[in-house]
C-alpha atoms as a PDB file:
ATOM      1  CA  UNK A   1    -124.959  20.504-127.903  1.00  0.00           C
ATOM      2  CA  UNK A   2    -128.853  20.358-127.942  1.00  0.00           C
ATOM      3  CA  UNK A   3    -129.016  24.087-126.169  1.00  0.00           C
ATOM      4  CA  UNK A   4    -125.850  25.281-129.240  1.00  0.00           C
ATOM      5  CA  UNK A   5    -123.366  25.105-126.669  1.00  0.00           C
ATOM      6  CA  UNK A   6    -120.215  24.588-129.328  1.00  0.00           C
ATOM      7  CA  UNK A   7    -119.183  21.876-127.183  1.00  0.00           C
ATOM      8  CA  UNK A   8    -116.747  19.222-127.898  1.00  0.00           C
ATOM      9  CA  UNK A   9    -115.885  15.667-126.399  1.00  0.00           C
ATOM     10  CA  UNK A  10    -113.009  13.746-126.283  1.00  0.00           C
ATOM     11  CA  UNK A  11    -112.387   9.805-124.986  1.00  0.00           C
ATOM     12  CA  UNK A  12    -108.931   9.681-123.931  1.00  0.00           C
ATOM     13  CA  UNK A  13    -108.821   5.684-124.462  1.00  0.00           C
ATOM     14  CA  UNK A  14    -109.984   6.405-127.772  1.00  0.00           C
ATOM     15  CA  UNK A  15    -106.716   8.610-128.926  1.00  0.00           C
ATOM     16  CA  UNK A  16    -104.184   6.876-127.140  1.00  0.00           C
ATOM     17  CA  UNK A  17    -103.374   3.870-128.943  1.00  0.00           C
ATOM     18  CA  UNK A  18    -100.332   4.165-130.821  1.00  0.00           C
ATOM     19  CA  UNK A  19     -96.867   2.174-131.462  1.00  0.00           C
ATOM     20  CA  UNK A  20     -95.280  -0.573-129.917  1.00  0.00           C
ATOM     21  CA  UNK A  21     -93.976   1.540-126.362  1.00  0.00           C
ATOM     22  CA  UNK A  22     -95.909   4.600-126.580  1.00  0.00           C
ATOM     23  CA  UNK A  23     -99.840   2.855-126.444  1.00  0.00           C
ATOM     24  CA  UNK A  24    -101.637   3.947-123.913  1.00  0.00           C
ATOM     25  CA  UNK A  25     -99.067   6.618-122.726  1.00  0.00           C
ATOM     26  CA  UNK A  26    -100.444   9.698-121.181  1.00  0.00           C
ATOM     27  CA  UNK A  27     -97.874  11.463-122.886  1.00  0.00           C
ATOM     28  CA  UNK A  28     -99.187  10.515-126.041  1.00  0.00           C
ATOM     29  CA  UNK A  29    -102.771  11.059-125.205  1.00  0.00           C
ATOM     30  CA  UNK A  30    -102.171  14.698-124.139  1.00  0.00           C
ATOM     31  CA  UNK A  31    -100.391  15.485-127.366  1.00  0.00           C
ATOM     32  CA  UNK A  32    -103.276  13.962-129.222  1.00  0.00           C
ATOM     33  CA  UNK A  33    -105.476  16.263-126.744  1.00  0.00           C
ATOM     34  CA  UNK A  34    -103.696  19.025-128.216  1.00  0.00           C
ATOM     35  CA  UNK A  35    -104.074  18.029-131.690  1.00  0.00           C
ATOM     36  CA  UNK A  36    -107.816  17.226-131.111  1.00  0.00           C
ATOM     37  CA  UNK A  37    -108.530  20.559-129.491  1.00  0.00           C
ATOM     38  CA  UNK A  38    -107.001  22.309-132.369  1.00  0.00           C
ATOM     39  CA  UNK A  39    -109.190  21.052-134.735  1.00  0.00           C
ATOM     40  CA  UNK A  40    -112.512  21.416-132.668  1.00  0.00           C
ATOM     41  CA  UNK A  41    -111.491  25.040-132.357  1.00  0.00           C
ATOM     42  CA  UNK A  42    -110.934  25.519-135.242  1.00  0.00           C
ATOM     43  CA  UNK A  43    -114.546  25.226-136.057  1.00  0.00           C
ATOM     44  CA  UNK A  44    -116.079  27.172-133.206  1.00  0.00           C
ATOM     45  CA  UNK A  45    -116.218  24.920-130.042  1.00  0.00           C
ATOM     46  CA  UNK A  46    -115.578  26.633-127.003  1.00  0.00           C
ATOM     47  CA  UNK A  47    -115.735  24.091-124.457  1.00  0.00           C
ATOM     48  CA  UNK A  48    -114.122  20.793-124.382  1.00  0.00           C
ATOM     49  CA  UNK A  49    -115.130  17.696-122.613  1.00  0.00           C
ATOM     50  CA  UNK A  50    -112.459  15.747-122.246  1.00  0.00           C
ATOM     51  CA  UNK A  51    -112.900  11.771-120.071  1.00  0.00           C
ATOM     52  CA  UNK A  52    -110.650   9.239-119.305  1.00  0.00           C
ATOM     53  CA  UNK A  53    -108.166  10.931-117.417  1.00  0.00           C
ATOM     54  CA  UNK A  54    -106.761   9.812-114.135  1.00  0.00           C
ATOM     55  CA  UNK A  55    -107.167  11.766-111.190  1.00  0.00           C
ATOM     56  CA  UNK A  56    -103.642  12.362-110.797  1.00  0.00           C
ATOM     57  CA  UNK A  57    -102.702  16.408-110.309  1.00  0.00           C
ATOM     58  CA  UNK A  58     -99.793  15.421-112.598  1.00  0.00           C
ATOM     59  CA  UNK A  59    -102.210  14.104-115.513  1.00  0.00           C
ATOM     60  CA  UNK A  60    -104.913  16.662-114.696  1.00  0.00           C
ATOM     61  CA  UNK A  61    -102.102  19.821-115.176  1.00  0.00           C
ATOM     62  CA  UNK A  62    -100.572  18.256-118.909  1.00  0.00           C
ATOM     63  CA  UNK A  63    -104.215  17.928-119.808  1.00  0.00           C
ATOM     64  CA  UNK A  64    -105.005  21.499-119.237  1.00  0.00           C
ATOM     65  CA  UNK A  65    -101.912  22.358-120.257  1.00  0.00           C
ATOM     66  CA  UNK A  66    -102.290  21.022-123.977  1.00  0.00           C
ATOM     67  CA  UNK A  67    -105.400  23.431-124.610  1.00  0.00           C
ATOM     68  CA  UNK A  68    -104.166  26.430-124.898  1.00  0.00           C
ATOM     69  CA  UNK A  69    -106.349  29.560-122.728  1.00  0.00           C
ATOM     70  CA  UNK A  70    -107.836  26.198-120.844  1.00  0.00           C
ATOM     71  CA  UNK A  71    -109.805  27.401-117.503  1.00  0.00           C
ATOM     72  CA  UNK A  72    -110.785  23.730-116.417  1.00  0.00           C
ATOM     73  CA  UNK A  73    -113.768  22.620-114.110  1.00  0.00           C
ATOM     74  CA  UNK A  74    -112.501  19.068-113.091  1.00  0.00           C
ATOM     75  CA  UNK A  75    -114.845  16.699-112.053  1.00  0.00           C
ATOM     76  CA  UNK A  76    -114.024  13.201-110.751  1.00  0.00           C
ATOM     77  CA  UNK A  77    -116.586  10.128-110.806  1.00  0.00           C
ATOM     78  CA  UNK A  78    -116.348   7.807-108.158  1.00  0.00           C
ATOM     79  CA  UNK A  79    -116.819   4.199-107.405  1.00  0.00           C
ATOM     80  CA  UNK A  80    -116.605   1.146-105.321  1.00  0.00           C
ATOM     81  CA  UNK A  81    -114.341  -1.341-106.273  1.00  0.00           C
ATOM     82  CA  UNK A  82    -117.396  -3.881-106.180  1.00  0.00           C
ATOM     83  CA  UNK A  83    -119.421  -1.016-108.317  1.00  0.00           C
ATOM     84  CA  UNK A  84    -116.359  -1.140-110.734  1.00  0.00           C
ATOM     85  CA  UNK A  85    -116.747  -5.378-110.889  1.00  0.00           C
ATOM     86  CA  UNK A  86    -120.614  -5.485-111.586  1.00  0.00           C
ATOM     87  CA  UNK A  87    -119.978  -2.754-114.434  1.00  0.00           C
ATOM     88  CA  UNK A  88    -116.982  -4.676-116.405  1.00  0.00           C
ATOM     89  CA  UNK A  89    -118.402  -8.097-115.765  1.00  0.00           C
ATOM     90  CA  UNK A  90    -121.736  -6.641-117.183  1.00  0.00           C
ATOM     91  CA  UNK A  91    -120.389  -5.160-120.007  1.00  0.00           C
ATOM     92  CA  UNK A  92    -119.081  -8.109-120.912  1.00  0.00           C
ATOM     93  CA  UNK A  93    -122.115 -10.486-120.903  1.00  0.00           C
ATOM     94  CA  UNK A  94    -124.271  -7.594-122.656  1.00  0.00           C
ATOM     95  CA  UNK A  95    -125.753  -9.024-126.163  1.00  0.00           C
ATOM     96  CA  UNK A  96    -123.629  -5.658-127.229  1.00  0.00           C
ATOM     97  CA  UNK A  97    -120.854  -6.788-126.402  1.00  0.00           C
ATOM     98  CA  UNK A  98    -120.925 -10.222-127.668  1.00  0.00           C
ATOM     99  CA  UNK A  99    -122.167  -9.346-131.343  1.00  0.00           C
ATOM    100  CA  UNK A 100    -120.024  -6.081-131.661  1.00  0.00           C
ATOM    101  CA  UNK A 101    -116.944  -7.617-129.707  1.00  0.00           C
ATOM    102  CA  UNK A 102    -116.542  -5.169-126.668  1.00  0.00           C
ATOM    103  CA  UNK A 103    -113.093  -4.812-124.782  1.00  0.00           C
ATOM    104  CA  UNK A 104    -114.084  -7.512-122.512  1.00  0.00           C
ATOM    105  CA  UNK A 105    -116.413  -9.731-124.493  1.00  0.00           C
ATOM    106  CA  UNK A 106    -114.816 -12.269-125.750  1.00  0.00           C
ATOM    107  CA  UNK A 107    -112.316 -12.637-122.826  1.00  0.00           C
ATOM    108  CA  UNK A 108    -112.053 -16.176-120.819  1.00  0.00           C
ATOM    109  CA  UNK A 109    -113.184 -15.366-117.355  1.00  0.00           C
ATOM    110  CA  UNK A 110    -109.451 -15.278-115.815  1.00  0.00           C
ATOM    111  CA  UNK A 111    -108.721 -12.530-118.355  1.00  0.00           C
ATOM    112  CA  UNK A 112    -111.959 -10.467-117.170  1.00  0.00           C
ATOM    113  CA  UNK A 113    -110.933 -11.523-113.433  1.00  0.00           C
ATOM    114  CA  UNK A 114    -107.537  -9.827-114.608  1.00  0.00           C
ATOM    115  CA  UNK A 115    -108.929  -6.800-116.234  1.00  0.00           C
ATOM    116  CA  UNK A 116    -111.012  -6.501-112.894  1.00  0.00           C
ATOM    117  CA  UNK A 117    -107.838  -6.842-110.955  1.00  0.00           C
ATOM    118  CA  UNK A 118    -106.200  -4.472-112.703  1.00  0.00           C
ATOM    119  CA  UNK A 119    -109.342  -2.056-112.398  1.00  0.00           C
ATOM    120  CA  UNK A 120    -108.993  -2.323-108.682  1.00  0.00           C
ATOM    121  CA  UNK A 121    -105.715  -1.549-108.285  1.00  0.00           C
ATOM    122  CA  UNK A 122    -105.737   2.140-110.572  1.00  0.00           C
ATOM    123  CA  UNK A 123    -108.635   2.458-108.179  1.00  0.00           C
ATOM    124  CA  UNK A 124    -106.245   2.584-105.104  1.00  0.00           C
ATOM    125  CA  UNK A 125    -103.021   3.896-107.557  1.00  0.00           C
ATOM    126  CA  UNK A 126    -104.286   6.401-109.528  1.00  0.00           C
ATOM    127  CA  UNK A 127    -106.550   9.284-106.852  1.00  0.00           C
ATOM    128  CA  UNK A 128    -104.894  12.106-106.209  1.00  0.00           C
ATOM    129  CA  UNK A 129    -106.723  14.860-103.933  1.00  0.00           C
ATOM    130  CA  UNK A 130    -108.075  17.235-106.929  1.00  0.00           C
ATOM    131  CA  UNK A 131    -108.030  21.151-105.107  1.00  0.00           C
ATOM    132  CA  UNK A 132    -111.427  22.480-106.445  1.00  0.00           C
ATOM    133  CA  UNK A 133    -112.897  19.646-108.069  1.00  0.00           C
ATOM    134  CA  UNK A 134    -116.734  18.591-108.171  1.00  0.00           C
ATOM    135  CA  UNK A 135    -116.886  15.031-106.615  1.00  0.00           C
ATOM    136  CA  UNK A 136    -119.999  12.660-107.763  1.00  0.00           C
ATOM    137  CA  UNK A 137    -120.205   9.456-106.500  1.00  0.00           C
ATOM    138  CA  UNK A 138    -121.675   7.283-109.344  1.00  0.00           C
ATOM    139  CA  UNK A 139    -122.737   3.971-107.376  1.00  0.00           C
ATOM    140  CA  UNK A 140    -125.794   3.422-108.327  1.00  0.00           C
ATOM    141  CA  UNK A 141    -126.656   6.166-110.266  1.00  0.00           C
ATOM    142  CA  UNK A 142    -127.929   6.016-114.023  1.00  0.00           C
ATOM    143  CA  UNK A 143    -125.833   7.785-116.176  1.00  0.00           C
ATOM    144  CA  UNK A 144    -128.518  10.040-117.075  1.00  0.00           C
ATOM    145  CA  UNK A 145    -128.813  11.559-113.347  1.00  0.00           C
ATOM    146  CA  UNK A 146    -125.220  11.340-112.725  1.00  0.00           C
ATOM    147  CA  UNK A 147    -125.139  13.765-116.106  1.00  0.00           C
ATOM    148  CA  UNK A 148    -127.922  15.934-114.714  1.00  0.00           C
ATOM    149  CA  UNK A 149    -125.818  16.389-111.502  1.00  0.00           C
ATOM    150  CA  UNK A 150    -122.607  17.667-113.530  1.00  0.00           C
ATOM    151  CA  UNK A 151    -124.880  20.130-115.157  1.00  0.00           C
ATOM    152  CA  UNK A 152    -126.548  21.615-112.552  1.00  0.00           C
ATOM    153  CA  UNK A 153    -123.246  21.892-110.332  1.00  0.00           C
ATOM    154  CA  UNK A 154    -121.501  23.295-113.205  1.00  0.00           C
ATOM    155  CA  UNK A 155    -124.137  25.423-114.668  1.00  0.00           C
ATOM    156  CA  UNK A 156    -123.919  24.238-117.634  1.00  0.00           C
ATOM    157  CA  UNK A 157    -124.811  25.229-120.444  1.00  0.00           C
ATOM    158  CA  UNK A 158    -125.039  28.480-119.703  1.00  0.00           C
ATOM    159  CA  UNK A 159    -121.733  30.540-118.264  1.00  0.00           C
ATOM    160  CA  UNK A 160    -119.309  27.853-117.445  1.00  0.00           C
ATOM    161  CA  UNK A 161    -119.051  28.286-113.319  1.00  0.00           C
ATOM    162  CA  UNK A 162    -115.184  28.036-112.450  1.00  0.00           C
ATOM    163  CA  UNK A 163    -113.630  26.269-109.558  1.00  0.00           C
END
């Protein structure tokens, strides 16, 4: 966005709460993608970020699928399930999180063991082998260099590089 790039970002854990039996559906989140998309076209963006998917080839193909003309560079983050621990277990003891009431924050420590738990296992669940995609193992690595990586294996934000 800094270089004019009409770029546009979208959290799927943000847009995917909804009713009783549909919160947290992917089916829901990819019609919201669709919905989202349309608007951020609308005024001018030409390439969408979208995070929070699962790397599922399944998930990966609706997600294209509800942006229209879509040409998508997939990249998948990686991480140990230790990394994963340390990152939820820190999020929850940041002062952040305990003024401003973070997903975790205010959780007993059997409910964070249980979020970790459950963390673990959509590590194991949820990895599909995504043809073409840019790997980047994130243990250890600041977000900021982890974001540097993605842009110069994408070359962004010039001429979006396809897979």
């Amino acid at each position: 966005m800094r270089d004019g790039v009409p770029v546009a970002h979208v959290d799927l854990d943000g847009i995917g709460y909804g009713p009783p039996g549909f919160s947290g559906s992917f089916d829901l989140k990819f019609e919201n993608v669709a919905a989202v998309w349309r608007s951020y076209s609308d005024l001018g963006a030409s390439a969408f970020v979208v995070s929070g998917l699962r790397v599922l080839q399944d998930d990966v193909g609706a997600c294209v699928a509800a942006v229209p003309g879509a040409v998508p560079t997939t990249v998948v983050l990686t991480v140990t399930a230790e990394e994963q621990r340390d990152r939820i277990l820190a999020r929850a003891n940041t002062r952040y999180g305990l003024e401003r009431g973070g997903g975790s924050s205010a959780q007993t420590p059997e409910a964070l063991e249980q979020v970790v738990a459950a963390a673990r296992q959509e590590l194991e669940d949820e990895v599909d082998e995504i043809p073409g995609a840019l790997v980047l193992d994130t243990v250890g690595v600041p977000v900021v260099e982890i974001a540097r990586q993605l842009l110069l294996a994408t070359g962004w934000p010039g001429p979006i590089r396809r897979a």
